[in-house]
Each structure stands twice: as structure tokens, then as C-alpha cells.
N, C-alpha and C. Protein backbone atom coordinates (compact mmCIF):
# COMPACT_ATOMS: atom_id res chain seq x y z
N UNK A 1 -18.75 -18.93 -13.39
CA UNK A 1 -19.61 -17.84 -12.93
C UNK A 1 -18.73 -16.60 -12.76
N UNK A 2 -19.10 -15.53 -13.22
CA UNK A 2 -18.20 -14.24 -13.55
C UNK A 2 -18.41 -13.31 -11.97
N UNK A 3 -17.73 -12.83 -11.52
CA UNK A 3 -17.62 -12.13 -10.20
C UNK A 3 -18.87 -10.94 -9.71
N UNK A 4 -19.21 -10.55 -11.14
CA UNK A 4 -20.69 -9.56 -10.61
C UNK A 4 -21.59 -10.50 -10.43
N UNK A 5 -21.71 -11.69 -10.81
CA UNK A 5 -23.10 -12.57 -10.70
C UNK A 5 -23.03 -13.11 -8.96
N UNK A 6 -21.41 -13.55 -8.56
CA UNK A 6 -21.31 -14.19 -7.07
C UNK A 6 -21.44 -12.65 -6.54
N UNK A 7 -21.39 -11.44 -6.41
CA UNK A 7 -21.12 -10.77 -5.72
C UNK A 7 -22.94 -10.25 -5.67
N UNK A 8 -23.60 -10.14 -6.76
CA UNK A 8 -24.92 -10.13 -6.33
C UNK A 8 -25.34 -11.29 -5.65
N UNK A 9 -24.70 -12.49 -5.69
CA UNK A 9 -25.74 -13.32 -5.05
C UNK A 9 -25.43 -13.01 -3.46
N UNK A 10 -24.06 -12.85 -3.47
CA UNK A 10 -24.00 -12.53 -1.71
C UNK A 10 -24.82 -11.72 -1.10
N UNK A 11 -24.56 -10.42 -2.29
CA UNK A 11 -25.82 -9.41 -1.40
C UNK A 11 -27.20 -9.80 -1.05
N UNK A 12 -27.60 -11.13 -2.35
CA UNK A 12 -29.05 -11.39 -1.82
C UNK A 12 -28.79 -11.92 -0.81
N UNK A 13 -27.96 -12.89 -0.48
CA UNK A 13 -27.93 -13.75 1.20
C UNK A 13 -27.87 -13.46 2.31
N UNK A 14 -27.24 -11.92 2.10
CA UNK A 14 -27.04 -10.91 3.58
C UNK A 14 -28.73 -10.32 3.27
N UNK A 15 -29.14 -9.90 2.63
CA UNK A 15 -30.57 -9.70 2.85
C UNK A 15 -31.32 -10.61 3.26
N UNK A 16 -30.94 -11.93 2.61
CA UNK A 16 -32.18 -13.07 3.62
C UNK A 16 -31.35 -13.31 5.14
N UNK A 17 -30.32 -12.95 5.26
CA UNK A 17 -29.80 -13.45 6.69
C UNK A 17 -30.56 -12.11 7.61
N UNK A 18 -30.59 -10.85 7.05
CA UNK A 18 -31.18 -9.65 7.55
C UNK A 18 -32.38 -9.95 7.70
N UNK A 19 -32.45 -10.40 6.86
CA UNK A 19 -34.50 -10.68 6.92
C UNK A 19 -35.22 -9.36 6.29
N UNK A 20 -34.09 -8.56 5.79
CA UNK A 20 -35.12 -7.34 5.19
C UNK A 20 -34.54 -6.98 3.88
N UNK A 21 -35.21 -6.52 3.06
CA UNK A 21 -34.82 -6.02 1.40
C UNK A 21 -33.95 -4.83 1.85
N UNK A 22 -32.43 -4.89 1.12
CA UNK A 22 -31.46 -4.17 0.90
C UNK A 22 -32.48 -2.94 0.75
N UNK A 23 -32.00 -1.58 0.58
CA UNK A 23 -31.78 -0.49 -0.50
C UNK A 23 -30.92 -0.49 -1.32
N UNK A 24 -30.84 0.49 -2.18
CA UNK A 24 -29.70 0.48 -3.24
C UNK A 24 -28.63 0.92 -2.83
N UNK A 25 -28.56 1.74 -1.79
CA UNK A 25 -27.26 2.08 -1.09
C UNK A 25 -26.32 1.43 -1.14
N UNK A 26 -27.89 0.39 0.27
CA UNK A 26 -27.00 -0.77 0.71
C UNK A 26 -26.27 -1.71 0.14
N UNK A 27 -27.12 -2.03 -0.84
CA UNK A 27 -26.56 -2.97 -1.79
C UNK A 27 -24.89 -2.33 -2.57
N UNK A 28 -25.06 -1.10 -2.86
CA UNK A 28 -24.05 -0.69 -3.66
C UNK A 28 -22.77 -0.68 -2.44
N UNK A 29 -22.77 -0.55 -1.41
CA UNK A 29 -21.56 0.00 0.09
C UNK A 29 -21.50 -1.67 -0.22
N UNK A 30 -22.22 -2.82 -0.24
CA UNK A 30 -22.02 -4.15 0.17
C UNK A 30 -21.08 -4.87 -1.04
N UNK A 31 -21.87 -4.06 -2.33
CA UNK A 31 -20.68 -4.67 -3.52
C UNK A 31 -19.37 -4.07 -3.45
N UNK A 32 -19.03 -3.18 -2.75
CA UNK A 32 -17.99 -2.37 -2.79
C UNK A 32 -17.30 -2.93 -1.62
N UNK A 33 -17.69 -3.33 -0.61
CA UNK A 33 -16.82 -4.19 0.35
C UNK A 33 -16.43 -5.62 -0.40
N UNK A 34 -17.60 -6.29 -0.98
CA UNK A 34 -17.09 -7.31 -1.54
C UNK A 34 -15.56 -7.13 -2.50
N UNK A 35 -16.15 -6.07 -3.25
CA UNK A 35 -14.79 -5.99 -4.05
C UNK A 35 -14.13 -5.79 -3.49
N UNK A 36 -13.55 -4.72 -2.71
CA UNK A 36 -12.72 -4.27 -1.57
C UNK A 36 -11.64 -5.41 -1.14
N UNK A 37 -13.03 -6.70 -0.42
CA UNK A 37 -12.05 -7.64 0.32
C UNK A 37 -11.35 -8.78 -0.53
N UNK A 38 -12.08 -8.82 -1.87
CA UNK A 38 -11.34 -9.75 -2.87
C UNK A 38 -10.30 -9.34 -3.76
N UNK A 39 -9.71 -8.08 -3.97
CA UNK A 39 -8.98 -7.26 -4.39
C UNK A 39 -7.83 -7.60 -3.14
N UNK A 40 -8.30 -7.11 -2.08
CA UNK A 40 -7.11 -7.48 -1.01
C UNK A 40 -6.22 -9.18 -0.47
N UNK A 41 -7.60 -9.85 -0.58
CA UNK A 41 -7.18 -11.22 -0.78
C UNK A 41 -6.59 -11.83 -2.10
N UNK A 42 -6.91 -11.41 -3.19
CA UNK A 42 -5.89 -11.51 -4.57
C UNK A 42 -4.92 -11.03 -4.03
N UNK A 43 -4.16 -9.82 -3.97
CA UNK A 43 -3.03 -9.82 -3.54
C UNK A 43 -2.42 -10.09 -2.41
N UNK A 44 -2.85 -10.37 -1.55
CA UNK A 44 -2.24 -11.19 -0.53
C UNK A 44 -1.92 -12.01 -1.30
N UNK A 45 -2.61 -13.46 -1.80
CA UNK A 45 -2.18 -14.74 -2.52
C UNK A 45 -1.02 -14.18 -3.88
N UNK A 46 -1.35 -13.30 -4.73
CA UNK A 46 -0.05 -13.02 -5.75
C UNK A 46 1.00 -12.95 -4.92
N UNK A 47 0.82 -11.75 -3.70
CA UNK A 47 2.52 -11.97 -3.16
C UNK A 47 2.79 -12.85 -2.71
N UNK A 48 2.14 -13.84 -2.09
CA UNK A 48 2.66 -15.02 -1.25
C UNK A 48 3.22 -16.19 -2.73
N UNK A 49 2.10 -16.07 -3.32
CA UNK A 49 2.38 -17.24 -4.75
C UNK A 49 4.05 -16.70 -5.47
N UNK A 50 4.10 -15.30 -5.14
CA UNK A 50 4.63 -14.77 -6.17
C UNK A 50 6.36 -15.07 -5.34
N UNK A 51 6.47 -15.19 -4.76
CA UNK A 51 7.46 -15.24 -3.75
C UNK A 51 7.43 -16.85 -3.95
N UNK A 52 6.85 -17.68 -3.69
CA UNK A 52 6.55 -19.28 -4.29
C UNK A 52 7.23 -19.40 -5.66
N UNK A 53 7.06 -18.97 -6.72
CA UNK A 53 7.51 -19.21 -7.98
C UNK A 53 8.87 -18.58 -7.78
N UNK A 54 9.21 -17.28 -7.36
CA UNK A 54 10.82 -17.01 -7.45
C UNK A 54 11.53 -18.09 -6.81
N UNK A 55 11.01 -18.48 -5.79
CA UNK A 55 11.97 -19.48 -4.85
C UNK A 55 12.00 -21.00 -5.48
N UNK A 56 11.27 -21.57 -5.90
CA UNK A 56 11.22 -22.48 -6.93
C UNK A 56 11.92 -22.43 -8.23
N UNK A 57 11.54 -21.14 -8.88
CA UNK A 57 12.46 -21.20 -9.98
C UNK A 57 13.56 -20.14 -9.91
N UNK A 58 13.82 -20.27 -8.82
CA UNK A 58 15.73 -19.52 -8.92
C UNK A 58 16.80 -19.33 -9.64
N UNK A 59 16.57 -20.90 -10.08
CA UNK A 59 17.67 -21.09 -10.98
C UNK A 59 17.48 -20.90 -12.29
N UNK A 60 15.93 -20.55 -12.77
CA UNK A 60 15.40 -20.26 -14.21
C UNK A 60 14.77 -18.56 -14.29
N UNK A 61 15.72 -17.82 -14.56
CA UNK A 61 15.01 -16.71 -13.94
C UNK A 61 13.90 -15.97 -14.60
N UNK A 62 14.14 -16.73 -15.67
CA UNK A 62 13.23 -16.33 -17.11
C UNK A 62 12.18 -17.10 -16.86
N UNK A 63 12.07 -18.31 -16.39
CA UNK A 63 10.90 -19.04 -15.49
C UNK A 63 9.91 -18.18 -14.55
N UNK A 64 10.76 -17.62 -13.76
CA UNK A 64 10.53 -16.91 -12.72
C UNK A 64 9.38 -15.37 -13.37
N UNK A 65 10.70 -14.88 -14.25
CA UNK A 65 9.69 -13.39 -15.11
C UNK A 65 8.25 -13.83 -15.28
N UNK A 66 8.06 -15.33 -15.97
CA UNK A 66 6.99 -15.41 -17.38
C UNK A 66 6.31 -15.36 -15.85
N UNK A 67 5.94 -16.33 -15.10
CA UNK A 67 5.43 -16.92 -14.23
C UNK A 67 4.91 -15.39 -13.22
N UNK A 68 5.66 -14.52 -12.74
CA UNK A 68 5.42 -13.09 -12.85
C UNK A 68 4.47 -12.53 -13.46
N UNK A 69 5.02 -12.14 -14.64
CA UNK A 69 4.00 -11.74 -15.41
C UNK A 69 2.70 -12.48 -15.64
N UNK A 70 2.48 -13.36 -15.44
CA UNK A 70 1.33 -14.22 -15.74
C UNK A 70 0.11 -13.89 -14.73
N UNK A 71 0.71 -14.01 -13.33
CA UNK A 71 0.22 -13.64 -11.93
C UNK A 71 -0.01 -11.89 -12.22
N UNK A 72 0.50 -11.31 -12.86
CA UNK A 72 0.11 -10.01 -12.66
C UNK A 72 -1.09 -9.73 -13.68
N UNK A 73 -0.70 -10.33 -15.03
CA UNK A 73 -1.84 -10.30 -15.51
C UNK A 73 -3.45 -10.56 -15.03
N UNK A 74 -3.31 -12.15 -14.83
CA UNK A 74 -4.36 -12.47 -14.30
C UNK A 74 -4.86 -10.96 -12.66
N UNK A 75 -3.78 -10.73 -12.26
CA UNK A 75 -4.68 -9.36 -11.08
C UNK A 75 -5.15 -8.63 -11.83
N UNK A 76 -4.24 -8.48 -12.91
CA UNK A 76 -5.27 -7.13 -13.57
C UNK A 76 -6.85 -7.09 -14.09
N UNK A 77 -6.81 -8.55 -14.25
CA UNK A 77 -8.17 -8.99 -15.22
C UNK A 77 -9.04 -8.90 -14.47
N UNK A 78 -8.58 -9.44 -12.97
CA UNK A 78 -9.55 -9.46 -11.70
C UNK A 78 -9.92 -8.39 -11.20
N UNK A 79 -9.03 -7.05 -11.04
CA UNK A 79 -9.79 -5.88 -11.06
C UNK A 79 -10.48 -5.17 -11.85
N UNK A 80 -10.05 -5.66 -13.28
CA UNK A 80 -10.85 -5.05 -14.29
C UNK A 80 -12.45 -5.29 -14.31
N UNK A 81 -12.58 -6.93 -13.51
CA UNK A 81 -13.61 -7.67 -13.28
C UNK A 81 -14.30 -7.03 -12.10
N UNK A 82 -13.76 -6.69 -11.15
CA UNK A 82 -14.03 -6.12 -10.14
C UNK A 82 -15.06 -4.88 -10.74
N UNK A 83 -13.71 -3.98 -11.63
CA UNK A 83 -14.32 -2.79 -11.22
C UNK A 83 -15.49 -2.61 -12.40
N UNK A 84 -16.32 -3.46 -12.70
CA UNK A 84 -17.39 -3.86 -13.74
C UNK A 84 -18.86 -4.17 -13.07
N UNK A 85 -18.28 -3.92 -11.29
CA UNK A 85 -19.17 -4.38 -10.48
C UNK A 85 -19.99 -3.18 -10.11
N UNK A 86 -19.35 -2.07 -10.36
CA UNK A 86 -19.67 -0.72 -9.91
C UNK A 86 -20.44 -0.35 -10.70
């Protein structure tokens, strides 16, 4: 399931937890926190992961780069994903 489909469904669930139909505002300020807080929680986890793979592969440092780069890629894709939400 691709990140605009979970991020609409949340908004529908805060509307049934509200008990009242969004506006479009609302809805749009609510996808924008969503993204917001999953953008921030991706990188929290890259740096923590990312700090995980250097210390593991210390001794391979070229281990270490690919494994880098891989983690950065994948953020990028996720904001690209993100920002598809807007």
C-alpha cells in the first residue's frame, strides 16, 4: 500500500473518531502533519540505523558507503512519496 492511500485512510479515521466530515483544509493541514511526522521519524531511524551499519561494518568501509547510500536512497524515495501527497 503506497503512502497517499495510508495517509488518506488516517484522515478518514480522525473524521470518524471526530464524528464529523473533515473540510478540505482540514484534511489538507492533516496530510501535511502526517507527512511532517513520517519524514521526521524516517530520519530519526536512518540516523540511528545509519550509525548501526558504520559500527558493524568498520572494518569494511566500502560495506559501510554502499549500505549508506542505500539508506539515503531509500529517504529520498520516501519523500519523493511524501511529497506526492500534496
Amino acid at each position: 500500500m503506497d503512502l497517499k492511500k495510508r495517509a488518506e485512510e488516517a484522515v478518514d479515521k480522525i473524521g470518524e473518531i471526530t464524528g464529523s466530515e473533515l473540510s478540505a483544509g482540514q484534511r489538507k493541514a492533516i496530510d501535511k502533519l502526517v507527512e511532517d511526522l513520517v519524514i521526521e521519524a524516517m530520519r530519526e531511524c536512518a540516523a540511528k540505523y545509519g550509525h548501526a551499519a558504520a559500527a558493524c561494518c568498520s572494518e569494511d568501509e566500502d560495506m559501510a558507503h554502499k549500505i549508506a547510500r542505500e539508506v539515503e536512497n531509500t529517504q529520498n524515495a520516501l519523500i519523493a512519496n511524501l511529497g506526492s501527497l500534496r
